[in-house]
Protein backbone atom coordinates (compact mmCIF):
# COMPACT_ATOMS: atom_id res chain seq x y z
CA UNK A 1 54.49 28.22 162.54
CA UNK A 2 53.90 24.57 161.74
CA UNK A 3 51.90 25.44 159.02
CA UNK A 4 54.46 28.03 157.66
CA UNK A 5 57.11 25.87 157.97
CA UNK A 6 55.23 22.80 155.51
CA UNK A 7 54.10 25.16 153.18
CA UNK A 8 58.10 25.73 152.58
CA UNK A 9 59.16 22.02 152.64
CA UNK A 10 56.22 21.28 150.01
CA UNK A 11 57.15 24.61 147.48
CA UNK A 12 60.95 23.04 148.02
CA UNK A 13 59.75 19.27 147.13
CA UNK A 14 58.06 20.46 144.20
CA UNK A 15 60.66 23.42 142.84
CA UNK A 16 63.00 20.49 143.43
CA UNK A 17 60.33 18.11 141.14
CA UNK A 18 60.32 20.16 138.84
CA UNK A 19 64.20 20.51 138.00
CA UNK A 20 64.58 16.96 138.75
CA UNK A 21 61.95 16.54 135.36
CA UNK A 22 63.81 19.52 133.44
CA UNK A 23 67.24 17.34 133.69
CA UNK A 24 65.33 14.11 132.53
CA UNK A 25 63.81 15.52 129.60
CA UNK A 26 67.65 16.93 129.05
CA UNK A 27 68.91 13.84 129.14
CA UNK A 28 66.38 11.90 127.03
CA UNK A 29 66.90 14.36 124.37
CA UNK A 30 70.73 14.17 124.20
CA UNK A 31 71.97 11.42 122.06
CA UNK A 32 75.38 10.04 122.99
CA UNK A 33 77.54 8.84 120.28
CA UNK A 34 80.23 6.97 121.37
CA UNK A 35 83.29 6.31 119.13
CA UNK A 36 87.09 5.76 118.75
CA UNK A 37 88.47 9.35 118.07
CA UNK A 38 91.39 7.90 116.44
CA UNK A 39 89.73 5.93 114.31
CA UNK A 40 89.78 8.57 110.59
CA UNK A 41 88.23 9.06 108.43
CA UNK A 42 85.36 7.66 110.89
CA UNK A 43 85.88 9.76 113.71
CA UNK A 44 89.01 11.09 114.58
CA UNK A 45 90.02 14.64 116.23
CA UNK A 46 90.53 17.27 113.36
CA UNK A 47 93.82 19.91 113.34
CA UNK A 48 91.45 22.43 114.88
CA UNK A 49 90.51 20.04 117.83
CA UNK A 50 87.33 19.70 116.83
CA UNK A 51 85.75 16.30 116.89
CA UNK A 52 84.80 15.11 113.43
CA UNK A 53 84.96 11.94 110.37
CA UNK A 54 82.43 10.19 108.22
CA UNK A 55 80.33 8.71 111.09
CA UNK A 56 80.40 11.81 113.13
CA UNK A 57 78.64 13.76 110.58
CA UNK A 58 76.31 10.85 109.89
CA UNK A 59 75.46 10.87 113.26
CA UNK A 60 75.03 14.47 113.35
CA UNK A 61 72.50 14.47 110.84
CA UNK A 62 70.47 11.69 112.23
CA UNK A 63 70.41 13.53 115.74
CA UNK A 64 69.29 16.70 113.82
CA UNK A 65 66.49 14.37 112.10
CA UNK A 66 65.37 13.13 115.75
CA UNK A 67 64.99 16.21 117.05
CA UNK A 68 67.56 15.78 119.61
CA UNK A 69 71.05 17.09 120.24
CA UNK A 70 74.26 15.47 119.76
CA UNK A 71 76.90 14.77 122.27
CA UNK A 72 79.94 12.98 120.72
CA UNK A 73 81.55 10.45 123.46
CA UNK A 74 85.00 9.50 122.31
CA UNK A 75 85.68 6.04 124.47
CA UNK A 76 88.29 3.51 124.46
CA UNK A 77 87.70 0.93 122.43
CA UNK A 78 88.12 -1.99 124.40
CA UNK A 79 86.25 -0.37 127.09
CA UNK A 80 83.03 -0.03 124.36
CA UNK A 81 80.71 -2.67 126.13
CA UNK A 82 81.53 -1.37 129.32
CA UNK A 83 80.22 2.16 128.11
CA UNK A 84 77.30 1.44 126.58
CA UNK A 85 76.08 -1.44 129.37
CA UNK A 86 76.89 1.69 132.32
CA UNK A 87 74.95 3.86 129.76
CA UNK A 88 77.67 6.34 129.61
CA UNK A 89 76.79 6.20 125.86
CA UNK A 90 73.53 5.23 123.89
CA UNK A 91 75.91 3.56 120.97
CA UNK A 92 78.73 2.55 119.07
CA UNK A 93 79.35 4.21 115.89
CA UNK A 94 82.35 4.17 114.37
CA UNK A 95 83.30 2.11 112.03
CA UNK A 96 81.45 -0.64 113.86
CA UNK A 97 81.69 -4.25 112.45
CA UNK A 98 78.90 -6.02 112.04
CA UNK A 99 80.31 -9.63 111.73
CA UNK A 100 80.41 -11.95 115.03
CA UNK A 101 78.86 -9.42 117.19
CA UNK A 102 74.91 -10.02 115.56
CA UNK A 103 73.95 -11.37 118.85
CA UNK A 104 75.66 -9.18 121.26
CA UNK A 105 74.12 -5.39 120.24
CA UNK A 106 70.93 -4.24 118.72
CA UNK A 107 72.48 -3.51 115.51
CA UNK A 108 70.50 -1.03 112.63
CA UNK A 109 70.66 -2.42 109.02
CA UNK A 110 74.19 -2.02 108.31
CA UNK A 111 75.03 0.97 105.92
CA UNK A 112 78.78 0.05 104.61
CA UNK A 113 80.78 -2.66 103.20
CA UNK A 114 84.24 -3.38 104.56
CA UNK A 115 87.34 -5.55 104.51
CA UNK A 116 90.21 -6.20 106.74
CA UNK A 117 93.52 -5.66 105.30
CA UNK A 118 97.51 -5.62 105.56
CA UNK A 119 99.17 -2.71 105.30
CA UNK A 120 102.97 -2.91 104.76
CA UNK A 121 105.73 -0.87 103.81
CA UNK A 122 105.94 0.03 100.26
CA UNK A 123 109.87 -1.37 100.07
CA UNK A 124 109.15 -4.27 102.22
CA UNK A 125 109.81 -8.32 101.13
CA UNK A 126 105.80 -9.30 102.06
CA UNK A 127 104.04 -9.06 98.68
CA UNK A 128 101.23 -12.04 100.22
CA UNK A 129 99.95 -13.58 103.51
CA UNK A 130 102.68 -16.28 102.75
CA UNK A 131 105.16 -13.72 103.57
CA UNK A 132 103.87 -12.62 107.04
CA UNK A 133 105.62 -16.21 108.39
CA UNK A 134 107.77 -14.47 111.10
CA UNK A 135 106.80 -11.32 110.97
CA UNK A 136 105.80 -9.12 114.07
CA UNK A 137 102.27 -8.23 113.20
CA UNK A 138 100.44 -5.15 114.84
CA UNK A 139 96.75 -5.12 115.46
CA UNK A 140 94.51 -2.45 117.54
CA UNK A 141 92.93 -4.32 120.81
CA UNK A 142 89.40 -5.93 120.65
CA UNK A 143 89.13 -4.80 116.70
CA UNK A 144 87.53 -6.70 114.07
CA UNK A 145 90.97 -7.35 112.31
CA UNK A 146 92.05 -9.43 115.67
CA UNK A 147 88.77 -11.16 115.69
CA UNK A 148 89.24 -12.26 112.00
CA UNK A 149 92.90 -13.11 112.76
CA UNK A 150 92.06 -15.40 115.31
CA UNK A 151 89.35 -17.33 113.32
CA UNK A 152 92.35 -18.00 111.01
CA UNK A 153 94.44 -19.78 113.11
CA UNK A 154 97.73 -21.00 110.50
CA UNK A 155 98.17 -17.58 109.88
CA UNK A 156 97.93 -15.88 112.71
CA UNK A 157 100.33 -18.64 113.97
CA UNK A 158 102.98 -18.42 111.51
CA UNK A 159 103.48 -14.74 113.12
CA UNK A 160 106.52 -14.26 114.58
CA UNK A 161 104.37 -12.02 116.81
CA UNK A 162 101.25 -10.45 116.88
CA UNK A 163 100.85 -7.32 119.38
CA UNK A 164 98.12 -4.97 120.24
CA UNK A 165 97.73 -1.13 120.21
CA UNK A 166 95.22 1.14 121.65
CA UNK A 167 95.04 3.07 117.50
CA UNK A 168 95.98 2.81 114.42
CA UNK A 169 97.72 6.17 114.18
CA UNK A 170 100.57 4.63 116.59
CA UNK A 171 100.30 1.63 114.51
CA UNK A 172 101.23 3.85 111.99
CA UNK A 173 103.76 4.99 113.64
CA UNK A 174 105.05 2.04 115.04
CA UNK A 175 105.42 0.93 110.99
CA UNK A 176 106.93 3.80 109.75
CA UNK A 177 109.57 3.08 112.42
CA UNK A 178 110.54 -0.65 111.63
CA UNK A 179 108.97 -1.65 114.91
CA UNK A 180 106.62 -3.98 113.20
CA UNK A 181 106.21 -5.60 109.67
CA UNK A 182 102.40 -5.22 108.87
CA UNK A 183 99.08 -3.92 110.32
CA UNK A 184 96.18 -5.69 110.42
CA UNK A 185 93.90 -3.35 109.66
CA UNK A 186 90.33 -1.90 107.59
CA UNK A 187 90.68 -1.28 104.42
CA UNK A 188 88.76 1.90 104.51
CA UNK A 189 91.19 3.35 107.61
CA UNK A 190 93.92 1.99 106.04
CA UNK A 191 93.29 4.00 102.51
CA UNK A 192 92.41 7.36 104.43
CA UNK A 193 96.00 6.88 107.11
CA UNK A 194 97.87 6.20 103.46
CA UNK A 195 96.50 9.35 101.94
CA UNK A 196 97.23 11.22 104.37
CA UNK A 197 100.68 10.68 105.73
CA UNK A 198 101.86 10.05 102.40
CA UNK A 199 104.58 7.26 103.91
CA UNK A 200 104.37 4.82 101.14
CA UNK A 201 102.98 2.46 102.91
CA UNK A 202 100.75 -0.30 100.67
CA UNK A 203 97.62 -2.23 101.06
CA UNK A 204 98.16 -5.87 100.32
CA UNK A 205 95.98 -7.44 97.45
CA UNK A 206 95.12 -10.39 99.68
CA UNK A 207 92.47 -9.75 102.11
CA UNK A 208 91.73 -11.12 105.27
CA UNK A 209 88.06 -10.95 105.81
CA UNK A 210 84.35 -8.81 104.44
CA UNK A 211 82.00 -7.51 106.72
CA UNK A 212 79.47 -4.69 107.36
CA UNK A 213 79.47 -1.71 109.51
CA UNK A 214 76.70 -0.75 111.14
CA UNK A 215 75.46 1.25 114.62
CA UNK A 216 75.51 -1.20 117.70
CA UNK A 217 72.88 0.08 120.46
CA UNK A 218 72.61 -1.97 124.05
CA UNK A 219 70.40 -5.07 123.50
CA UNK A 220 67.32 -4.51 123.68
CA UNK A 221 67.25 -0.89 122.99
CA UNK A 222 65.03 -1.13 119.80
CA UNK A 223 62.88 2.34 120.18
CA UNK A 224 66.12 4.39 119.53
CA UNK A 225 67.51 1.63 117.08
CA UNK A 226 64.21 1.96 115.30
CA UNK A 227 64.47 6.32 115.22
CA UNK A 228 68.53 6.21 113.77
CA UNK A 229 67.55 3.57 111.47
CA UNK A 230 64.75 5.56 110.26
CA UNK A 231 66.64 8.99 109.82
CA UNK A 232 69.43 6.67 107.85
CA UNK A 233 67.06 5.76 105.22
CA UNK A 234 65.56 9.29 105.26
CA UNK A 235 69.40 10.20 104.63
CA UNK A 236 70.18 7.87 101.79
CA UNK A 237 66.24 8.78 100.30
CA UNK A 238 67.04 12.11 99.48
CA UNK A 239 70.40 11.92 99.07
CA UNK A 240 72.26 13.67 102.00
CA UNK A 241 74.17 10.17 102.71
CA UNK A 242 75.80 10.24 99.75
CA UNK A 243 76.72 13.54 99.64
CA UNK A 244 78.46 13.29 102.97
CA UNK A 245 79.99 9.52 101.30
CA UNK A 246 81.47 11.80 98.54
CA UNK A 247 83.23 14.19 100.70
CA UNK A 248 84.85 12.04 102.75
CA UNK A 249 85.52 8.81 100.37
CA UNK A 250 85.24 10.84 96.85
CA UNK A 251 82.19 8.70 96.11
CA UNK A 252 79.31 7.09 97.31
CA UNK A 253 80.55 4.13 99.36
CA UNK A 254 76.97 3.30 101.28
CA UNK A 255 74.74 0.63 101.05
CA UNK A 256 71.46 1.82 102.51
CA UNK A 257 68.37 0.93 100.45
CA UNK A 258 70.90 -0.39 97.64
């Protein structure tokens, strides 16, 4: 009986090994992309409510390249570090600046140029920064736009206000409705939103700030930084980056091996 009874416990211990490996191996092989899904054209959540954007298809391709599968993550953005330290996600990518953060992420090379931005009403009084003195100012929470503000102090304080928002679309909306003057904002987001809603709403010729997009991983994590970076310059090599750059942005906006 004894005997009977231990030749049960170890068939159990091992059948119960050997799912315990099957779900590892799973889970190594899934690569989680986490991202802003109101963030277009980057990643954003399409009419059909299918996830999708210029980074999402990027990614896409890279996980295809890898030989692993792709499992899109969208997160809240100011809860990003939080997500990738639990490792919830394995990184950032979504329109992901570069600038002030080198030391906090393993970053790849970056693969896009950027610049933050107002965007303003197209009948509105501010034609330059000058003209933002007492204005209420909208900006989404922990983004590179409020980062840049705040390492510009004498503008940011001649705000009347300046207010957070979990997105841009309700920034959007918050504009279209008088509630604020201007959004701080990328240029690249702030184009695409334009385009789209057709609200004649204008980009301001004076920038705030340049910087880089690129994919943030958890610190240390080079052996999967070194794999995306490597299908990213496969991409741009024989051309499938900018073919995905033209039909989102009408033309090759990249910068990988330029």
């Amino acid at each position: 009986m004894k005997k009977t009874i231990l030749k049960f416990l170890l068939v159990g211990i091992m059948a119960f090994g050997l799912c315990a490996c099957g779900k590892a191996d799973e889970t190594e092989n899934v690569f989680v992309v986490g991202f802003d899904q109101e963030f277009p054209p980057m990643g954003f959540v399409a009419e059909n409510g299918e996830f999708t954007g210029f980074d999402l298809e990027l990614a896409a391709e890279a996980a295809k390249r890898m030989g692993m599968e792709i499992k899109l993550q969208p997160i809240a953005w100011d809860a990003k570090d939080m997500e990738l330290e639990s490792g919830t996600i394995d990184c950032i990518w979504n329109g992901f600046t570069m600038n002030g953060r080198e030391d906090s992420y393993t970053w790849t090379e970056p693969y896009m140029n950027n610049t933050q931005v107002f965007v303003v009403s197209a009948d509105s009084d501010i034609v330059t920064l000058a003209d933002l003195a007492g204005k209420t100012v909208e900006v989404q929470a922990d983004s590179s736009a409020e980062a840049a503000l705040k390492d510009m102090p004498d503008l940011m304080n001649s705000f009347g206000t300046m207010q957070t928002t979990p997105d841009y679309n309700t920034a959007f909306m918050d504009l279209e409705m008088g509630a604020v003057d201007a959004i701080a904002m990328d240029i690249i987001v702030a184009g695409y939103q334009i385009e789209q809603r057709q609200n004649g709403c204008i980009i301001l010729e004076e920038s705030i700030a340049s910087e880089e997009y690129g994919i943030g991983f958890k610190k240390g994590n080079e052996e999967l930084r070194d794999k995306v970076q490597k299908a990213l310059e496969e991409m741009a090599a024989d051309g499938t980056m900018k073919e995905i750059s033209v039909k989102w942005f009408g033309e090759d906006v990249t910068t990988v091996g330029k």
